[in-house]
C-alpha atoms as a PDB file:
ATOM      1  CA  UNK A   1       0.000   0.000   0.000  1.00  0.00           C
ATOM      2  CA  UNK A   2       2.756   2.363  -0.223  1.00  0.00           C
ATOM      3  CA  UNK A   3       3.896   2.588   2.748  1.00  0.00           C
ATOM      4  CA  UNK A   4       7.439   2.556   3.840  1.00  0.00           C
ATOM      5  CA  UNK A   5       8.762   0.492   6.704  1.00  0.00           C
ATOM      6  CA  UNK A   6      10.388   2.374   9.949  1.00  0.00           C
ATOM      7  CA  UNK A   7      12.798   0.342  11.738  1.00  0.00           C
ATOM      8  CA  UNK A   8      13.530   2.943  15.248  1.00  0.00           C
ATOM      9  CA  UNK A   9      16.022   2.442  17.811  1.00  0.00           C
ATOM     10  CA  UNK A  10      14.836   2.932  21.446  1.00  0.00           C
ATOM     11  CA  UNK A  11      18.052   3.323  23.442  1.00  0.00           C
ATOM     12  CA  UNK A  12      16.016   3.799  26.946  1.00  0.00           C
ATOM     13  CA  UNK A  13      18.112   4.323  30.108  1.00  0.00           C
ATOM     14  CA  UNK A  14      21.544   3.890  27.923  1.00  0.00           C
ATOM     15  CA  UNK A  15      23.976   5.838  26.149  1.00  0.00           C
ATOM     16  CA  UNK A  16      25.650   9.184  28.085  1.00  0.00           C
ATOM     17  CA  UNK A  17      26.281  11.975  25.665  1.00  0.00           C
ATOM     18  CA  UNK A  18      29.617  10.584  24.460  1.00  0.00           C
ATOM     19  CA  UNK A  19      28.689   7.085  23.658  1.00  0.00           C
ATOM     20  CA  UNK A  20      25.515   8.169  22.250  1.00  0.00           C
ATOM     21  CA  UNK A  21      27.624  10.183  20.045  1.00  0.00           C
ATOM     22  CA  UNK A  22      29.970   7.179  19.067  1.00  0.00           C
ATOM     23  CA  UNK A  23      27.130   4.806  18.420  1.00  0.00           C
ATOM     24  CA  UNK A  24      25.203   7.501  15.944  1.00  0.00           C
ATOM     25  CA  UNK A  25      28.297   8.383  14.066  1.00  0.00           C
ATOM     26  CA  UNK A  26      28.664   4.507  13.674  1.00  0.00           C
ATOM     27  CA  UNK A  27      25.073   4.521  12.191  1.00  0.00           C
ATOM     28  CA  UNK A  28      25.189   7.180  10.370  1.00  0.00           C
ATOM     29  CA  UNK A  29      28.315   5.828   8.597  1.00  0.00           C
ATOM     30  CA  UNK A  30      26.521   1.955   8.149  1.00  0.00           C
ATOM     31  CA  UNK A  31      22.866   3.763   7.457  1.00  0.00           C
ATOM     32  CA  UNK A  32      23.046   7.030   6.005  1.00  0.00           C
ATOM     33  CA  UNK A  33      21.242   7.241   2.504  1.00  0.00           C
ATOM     34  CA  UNK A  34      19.468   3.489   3.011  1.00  0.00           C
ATOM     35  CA  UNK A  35      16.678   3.062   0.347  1.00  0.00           C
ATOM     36  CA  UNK A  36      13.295   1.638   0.878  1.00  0.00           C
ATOM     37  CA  UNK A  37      13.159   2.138   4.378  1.00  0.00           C
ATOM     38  CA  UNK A  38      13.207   5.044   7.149  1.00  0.00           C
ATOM     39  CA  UNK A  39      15.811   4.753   9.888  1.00  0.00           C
ATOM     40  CA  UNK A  40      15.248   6.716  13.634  1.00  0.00           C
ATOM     41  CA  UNK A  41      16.628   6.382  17.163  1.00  0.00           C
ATOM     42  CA  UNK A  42      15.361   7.401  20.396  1.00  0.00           C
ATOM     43  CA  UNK A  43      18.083   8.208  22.764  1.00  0.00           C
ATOM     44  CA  UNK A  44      17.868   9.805  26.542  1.00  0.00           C
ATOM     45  CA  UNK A  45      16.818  13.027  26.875  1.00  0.00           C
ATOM     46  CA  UNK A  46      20.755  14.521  27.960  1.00  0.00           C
ATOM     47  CA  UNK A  47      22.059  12.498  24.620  1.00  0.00           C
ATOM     48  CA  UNK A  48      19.859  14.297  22.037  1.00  0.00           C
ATOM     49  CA  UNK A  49      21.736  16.986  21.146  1.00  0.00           C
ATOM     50  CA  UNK A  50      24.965  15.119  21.089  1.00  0.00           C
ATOM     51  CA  UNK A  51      22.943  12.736  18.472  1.00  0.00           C
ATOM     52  CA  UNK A  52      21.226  15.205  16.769  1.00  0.00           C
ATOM     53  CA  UNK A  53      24.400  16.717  16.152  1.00  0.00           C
ATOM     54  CA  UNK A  54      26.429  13.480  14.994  1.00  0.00           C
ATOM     55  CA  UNK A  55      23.302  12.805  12.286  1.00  0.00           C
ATOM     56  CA  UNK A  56      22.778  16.494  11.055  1.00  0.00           C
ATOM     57  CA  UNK A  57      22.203  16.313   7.449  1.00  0.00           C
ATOM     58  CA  UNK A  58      21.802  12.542   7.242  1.00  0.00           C
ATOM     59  CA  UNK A  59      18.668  10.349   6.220  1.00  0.00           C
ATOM     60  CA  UNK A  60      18.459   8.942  10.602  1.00  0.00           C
ATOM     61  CA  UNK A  61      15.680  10.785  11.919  1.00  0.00           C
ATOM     62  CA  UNK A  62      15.923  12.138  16.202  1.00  0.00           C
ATOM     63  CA  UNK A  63      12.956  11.229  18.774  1.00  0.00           C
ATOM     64  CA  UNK A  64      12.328  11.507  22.107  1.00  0.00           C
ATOM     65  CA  UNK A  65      11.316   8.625  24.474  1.00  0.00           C
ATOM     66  CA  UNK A  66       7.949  10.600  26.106  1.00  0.00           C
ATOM     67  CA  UNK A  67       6.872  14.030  26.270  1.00  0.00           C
ATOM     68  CA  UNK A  68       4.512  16.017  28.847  1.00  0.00           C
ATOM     69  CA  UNK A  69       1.387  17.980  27.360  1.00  0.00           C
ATOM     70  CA  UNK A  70       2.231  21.099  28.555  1.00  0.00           C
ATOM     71  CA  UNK A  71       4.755  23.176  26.847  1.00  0.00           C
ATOM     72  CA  UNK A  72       5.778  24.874  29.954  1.00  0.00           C
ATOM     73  CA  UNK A  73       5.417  25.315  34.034  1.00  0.00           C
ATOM     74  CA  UNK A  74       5.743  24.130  37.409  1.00  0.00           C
ATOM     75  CA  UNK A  75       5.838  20.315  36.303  1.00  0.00           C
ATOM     76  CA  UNK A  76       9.821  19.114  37.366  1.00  0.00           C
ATOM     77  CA  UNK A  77      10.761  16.689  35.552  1.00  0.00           C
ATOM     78  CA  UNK A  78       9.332  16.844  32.201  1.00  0.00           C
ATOM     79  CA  UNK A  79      10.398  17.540  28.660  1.00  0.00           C
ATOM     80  CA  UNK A  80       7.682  19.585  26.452  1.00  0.00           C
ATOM     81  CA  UNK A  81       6.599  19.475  22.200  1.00  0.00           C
ATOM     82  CA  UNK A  82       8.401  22.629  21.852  1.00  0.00           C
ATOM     83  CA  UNK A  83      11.847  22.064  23.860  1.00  0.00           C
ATOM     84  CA  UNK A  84      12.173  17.975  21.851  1.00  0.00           C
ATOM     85  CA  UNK A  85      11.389  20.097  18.696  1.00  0.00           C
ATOM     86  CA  UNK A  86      14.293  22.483  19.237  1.00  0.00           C
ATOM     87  CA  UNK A  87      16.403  19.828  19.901  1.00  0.00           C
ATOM     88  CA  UNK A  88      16.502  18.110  16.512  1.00  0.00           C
ATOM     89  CA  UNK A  89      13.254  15.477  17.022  1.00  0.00           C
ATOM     90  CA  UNK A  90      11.140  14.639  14.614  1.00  0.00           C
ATOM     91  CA  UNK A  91       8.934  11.554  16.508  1.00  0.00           C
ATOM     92  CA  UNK A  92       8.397  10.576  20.157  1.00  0.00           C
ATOM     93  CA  UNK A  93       7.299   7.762  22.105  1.00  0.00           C
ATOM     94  CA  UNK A  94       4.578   7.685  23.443  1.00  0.00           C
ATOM     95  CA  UNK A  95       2.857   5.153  26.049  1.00  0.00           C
ATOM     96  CA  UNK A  96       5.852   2.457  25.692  1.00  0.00           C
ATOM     97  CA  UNK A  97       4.477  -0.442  28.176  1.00  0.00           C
ATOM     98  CA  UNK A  98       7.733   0.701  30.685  1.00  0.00           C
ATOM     99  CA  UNK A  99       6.102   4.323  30.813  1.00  0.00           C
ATOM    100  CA  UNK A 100       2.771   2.799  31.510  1.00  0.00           C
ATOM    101  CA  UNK A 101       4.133   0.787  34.472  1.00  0.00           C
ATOM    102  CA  UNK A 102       3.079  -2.612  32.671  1.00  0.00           C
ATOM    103  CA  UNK A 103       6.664  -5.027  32.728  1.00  0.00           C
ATOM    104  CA  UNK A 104       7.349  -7.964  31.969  1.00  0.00           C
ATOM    105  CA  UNK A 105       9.516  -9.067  34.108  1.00  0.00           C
ATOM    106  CA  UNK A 106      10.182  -6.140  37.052  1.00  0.00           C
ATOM    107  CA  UNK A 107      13.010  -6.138  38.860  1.00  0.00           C
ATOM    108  CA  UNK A 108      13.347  -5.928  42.745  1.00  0.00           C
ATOM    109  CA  UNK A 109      13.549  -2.088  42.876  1.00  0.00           C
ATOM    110  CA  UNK A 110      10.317  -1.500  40.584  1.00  0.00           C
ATOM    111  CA  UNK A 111       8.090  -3.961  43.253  1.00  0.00           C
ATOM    112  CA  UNK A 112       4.971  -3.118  44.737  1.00  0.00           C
ATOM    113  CA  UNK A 113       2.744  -0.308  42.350  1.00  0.00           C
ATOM    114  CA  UNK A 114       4.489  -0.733  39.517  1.00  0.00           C
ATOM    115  CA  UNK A 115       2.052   2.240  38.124  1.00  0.00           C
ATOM    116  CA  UNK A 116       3.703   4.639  40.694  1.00  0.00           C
ATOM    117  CA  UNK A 117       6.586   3.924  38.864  1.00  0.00           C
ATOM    118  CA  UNK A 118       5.617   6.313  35.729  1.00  0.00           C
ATOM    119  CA  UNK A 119       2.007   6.556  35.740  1.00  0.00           C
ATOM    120  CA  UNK A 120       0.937   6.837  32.579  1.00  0.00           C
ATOM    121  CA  UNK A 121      -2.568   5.227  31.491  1.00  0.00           C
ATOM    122  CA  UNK A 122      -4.880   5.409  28.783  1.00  0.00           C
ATOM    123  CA  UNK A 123      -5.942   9.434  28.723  1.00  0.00           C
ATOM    124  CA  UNK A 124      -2.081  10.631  29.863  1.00  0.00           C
ATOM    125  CA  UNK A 125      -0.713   8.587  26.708  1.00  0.00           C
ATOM    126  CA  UNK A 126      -3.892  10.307  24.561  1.00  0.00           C
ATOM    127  CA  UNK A 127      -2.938  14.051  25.882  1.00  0.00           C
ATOM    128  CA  UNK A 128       0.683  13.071  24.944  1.00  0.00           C
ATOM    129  CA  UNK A 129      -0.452  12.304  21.932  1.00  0.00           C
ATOM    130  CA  UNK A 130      -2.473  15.246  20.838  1.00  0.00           C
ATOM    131  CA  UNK A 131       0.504  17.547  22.369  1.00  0.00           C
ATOM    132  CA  UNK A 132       3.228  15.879  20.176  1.00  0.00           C
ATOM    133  CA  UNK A 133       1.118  16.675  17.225  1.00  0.00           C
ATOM    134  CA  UNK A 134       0.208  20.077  18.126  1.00  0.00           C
ATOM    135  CA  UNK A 135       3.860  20.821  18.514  1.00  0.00           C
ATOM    136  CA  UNK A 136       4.479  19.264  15.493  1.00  0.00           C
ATOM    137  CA  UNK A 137       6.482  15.722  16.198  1.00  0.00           C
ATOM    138  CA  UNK A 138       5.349  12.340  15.089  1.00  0.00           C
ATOM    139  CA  UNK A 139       3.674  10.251  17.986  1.00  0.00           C
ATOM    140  CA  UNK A 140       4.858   6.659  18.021  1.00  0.00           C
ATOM    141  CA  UNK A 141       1.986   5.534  20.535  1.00  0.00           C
ATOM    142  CA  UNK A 142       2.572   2.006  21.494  1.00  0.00           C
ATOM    143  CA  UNK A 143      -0.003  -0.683  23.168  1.00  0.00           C
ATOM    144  CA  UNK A 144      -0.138  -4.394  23.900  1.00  0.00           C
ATOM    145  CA  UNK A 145      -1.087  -6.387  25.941  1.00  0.00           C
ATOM    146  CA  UNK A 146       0.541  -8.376  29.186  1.00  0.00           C
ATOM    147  CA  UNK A 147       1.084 -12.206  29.633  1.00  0.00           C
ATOM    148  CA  UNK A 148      -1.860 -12.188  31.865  1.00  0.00           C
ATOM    149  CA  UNK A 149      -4.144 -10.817  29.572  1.00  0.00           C
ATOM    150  CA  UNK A 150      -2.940 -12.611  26.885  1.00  0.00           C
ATOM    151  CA  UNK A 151      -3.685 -15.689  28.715  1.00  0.00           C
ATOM    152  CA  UNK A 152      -6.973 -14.444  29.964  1.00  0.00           C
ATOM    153  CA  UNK A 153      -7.621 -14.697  26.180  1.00  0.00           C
ATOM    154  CA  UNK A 154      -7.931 -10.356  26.541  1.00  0.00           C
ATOM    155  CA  UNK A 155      -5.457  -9.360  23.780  1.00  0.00           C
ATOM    156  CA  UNK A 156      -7.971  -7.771  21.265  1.00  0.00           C
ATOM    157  CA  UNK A 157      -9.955  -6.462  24.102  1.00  0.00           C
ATOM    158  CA  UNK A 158      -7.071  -4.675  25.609  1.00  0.00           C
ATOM    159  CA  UNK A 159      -5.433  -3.692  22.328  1.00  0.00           C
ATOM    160  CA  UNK A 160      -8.604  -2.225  21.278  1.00  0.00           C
ATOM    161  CA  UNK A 161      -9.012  -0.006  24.178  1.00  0.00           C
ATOM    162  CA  UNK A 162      -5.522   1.300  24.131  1.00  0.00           C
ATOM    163  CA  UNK A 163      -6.053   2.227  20.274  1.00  0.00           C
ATOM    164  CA  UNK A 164      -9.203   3.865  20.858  1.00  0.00           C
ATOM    165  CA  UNK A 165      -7.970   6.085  23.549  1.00  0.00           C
ATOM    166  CA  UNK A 166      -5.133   6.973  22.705  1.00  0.00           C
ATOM    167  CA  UNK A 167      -7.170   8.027  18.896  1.00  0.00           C
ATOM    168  CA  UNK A 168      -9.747  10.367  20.640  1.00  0.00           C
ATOM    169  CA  UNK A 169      -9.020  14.151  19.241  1.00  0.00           C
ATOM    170  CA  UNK A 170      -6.907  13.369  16.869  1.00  0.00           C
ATOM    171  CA  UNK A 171      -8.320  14.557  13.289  1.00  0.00           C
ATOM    172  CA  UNK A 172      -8.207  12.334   9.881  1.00  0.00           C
ATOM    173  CA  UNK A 173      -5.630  15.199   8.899  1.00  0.00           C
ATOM    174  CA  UNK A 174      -3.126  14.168  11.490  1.00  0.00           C
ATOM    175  CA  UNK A 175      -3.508  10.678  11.011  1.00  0.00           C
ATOM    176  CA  UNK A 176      -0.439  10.469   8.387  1.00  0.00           C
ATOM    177  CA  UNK A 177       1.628  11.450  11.033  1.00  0.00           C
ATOM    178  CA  UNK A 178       1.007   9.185  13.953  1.00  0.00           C
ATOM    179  CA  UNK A 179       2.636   5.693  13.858  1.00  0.00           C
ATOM    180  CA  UNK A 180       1.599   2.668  16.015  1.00  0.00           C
ATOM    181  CA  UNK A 181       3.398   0.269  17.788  1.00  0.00           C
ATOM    182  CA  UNK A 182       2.219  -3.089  18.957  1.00  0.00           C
ATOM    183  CA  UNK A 183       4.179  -4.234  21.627  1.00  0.00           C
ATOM    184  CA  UNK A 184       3.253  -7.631  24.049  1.00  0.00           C
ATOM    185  CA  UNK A 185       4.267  -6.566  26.919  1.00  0.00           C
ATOM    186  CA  UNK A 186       5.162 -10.072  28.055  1.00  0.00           C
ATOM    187  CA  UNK A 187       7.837  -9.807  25.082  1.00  0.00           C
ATOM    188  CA  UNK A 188       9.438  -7.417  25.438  1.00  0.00           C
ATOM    189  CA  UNK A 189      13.163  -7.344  27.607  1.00  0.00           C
ATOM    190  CA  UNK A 190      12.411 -11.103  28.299  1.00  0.00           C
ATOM    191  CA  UNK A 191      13.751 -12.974  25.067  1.00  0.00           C
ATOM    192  CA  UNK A 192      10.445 -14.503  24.657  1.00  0.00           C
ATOM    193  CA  UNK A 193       9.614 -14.206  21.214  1.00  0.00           C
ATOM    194  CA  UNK A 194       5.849 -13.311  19.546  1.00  0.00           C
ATOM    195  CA  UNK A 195       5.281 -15.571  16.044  1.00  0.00           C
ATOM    196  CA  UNK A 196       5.112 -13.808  13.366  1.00  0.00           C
ATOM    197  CA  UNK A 197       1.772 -14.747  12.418  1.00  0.00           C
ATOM    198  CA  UNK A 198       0.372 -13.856  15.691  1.00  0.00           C
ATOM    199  CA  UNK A 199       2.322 -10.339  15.287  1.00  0.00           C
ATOM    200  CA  UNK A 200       1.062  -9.734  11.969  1.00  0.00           C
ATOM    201  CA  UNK A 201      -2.926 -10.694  13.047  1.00  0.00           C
ATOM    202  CA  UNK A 202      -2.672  -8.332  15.771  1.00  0.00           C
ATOM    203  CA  UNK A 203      -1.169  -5.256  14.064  1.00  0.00           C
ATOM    204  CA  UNK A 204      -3.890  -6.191  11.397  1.00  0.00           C
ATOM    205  CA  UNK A 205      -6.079  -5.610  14.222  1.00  0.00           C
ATOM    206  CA  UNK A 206      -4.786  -2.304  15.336  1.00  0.00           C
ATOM    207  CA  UNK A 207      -5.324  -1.234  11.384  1.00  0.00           C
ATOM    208  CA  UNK A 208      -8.748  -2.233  11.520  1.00  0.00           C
ATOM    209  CA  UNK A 209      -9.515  -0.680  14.574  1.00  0.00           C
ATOM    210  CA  UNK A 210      -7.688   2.786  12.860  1.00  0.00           C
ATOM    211  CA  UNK A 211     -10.181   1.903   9.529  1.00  0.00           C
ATOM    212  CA  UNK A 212     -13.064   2.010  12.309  1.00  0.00           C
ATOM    213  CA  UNK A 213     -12.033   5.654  13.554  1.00  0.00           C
ATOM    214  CA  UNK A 214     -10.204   7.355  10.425  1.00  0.00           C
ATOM    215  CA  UNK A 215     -11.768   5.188   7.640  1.00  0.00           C
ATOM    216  CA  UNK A 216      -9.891   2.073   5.306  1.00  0.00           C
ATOM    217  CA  UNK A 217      -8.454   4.195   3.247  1.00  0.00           C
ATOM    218  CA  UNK A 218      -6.555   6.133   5.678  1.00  0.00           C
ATOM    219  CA  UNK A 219      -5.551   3.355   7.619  1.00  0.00           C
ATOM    220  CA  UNK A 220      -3.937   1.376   4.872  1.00  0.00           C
ATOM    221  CA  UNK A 221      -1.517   4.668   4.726  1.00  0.00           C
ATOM    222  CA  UNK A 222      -0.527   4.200   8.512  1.00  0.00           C
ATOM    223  CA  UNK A 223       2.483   2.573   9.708  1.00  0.00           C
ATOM    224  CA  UNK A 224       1.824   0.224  12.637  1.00  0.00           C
ATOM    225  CA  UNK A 225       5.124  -1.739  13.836  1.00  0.00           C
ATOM    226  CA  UNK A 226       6.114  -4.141  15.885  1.00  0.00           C
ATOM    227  CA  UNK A 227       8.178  -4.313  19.176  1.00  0.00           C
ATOM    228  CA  UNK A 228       9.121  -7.072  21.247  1.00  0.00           C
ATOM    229  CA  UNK A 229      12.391  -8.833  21.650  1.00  0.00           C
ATOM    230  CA  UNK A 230      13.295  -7.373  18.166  1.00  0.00           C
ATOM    231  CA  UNK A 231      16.701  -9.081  16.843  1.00  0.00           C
ATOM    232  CA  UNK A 232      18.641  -9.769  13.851  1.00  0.00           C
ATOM    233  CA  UNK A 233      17.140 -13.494  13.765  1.00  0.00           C
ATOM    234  CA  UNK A 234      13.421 -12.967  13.961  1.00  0.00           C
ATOM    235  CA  UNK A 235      13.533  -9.460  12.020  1.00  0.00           C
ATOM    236  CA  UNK A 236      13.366 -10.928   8.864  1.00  0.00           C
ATOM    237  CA  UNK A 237      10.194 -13.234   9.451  1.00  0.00           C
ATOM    238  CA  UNK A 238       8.387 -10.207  11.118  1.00  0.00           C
ATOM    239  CA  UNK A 239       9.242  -7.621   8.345  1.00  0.00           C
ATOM    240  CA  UNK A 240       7.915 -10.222   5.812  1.00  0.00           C
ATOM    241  CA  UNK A 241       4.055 -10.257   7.338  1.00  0.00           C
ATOM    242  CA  UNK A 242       1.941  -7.669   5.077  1.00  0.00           C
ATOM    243  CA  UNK A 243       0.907  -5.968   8.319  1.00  0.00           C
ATOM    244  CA  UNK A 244       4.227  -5.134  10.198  1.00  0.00           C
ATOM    245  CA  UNK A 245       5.456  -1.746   8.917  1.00  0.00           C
ATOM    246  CA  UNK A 246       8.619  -2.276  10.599  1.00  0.00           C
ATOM    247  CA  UNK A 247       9.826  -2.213  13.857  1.00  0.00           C
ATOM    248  CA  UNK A 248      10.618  -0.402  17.425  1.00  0.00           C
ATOM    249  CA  UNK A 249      14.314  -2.088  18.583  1.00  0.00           C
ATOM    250  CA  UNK A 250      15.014  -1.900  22.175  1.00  0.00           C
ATOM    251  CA  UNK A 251      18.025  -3.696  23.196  1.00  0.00           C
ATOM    252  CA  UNK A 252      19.223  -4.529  19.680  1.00  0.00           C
ATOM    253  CA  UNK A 253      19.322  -0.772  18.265  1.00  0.00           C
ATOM    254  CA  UNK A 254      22.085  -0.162  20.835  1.00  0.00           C
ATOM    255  CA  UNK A 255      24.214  -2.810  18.601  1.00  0.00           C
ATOM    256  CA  UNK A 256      24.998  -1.107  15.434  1.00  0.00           C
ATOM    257  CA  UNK A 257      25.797  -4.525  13.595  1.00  0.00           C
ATOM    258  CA  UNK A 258      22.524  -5.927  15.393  1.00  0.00           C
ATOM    259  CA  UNK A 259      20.677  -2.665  14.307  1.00  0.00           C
ATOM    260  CA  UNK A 260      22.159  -2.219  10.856  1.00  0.00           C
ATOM    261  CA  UNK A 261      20.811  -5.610   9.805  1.00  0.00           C
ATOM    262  CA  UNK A 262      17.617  -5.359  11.223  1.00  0.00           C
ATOM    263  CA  UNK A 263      17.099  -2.259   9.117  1.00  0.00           C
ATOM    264  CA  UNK A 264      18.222  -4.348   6.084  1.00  0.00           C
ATOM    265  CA  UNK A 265      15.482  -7.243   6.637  1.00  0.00           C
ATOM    266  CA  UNK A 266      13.147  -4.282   6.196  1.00  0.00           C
ATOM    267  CA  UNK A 267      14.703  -3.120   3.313  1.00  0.00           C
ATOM    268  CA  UNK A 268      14.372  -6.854   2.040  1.00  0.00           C
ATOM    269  CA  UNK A 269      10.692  -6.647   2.396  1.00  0.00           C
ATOM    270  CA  UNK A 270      10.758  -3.801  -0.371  1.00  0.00           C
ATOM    271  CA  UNK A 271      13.234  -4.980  -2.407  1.00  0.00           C
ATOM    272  CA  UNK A 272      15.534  -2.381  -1.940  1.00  0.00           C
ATOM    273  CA  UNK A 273      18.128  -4.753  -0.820  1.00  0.00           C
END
């Protein structure tokens, strides 16, 4: 249908200013100028400029990992629309299970209410989306479901809900910039891996539900990816399903060789290889 794959790095709580620099100049030299496919990474907030500035002028977009709906006050901590935009971003994260305080597998320091941990929930990932638009950045707004769920046979009900919420404001005009990301939260940081099949159906599903709100035609023009234990193995059975537009790397986009051919399994599904 046109659309072209996005294979984005999401570097989480790695990667000081210097290394981030090290490992952008490194993809920038493997990446720069790929065909068929779009190429973005997501480091901390501190490391943006230093990446921004190692891929100036290159074909590897910037993005931020969240964003706060206001644009400015008393709220310590947060990173506004406006201040990711002067920094060089073009997309941001938004609603990444982590953020959400839905893990996989939490470690001993994240026990107890894991949503104290971040907080965010259906209408905070919503009003992030709707301000990364209005300030003009790409929302990648990610849902999926956890093991539980899964098991409880809830996947569609829970994926529905998060793609209906987090859709609510946002016009058929904006939809060409918003990308989705289905990531099972039970997958993701754990090494279990999702079939491809099943992660095809269920980014199918996410499109339909988008066909539901912004109409087929639209939909079909809307990347929806897929996150989870991404890796140089299983990328090339994922970025063959008709319904994966690509994919959101954690752990492996911090590997430039890992990363690099990742990006060219989605390049495969075009042809551009």
């Amino acid at each position: 249908m046109g659309r072209i794959p996005f294979v984005c790095g999401n570097w989480k709580l790695n990667k000081n200013p210097e290394e981030a620099r090290a490992l952008a100049q490194e993809l920038r030299a493997r990446l720069d100028g790929v065909r068929g496919v779009e190429v973005g990474v997501c480091p901390p907030f501190v490391s943006i400029p230093a990446v921004a500035e190692a891929l100036k002028g290159s074909t590897i977009s910037v993005g931020g990992q969240d964003i706060f709906w206001m644009e400015k006050g008393a709220y310590t901590g947060e990173v506004s629309g406006p201040m990711l935009v002067s920094a060089a971003c073009r997309y941001v994260i938004v609603g990444h299970s982590e953020r959400r305080g839905r893990f996989a597998k939490p470690g001993p320091e994240l026990a107890g209410d894991l949503m104290a941990v971040f907080g965010d929930n259906d209408t905070t990932v919503n009003r992030k989306a709707l301000a990364a638009l209005g300030s003009g950045l790409r929302p990648i707004i990610c849902v999926g479901e956890t093991l539980d769920e899964r098991q409880a046979g809830r996947t569609e009900v829970v994926v529905e809900a998060q793609v209906r919420a987090a859709l609510a404001g946002i016009s058929p005009q904006q939809a060409a910039e918003v990308v989705f990301a289905y990531e099972p939260v039970w997958a993701i940081g754990t090494g279990e891996k999702c079939d491809d099949r099943e992660a095809n159906r269920v980014c199918g599903l996410v499109r339909k539900l988008l066909g539901q709100v912004w109409g087929a035609d639209q939909a079909q023009s809307i990347r929806v990816l897929y996150g989870g234990s991404v890796d140089a193995q299983n990328a090339p059975g994922l970025m063959r399903q008709p319904e994966v537009d690509g994919g959101l790397v954690g752990g492996k986009s911090l590997v430039a060789d890992d990363f690099e051919k990742i990006v060219q399994a989605a390049q495969q599904r075009k042809g551009e290889a």
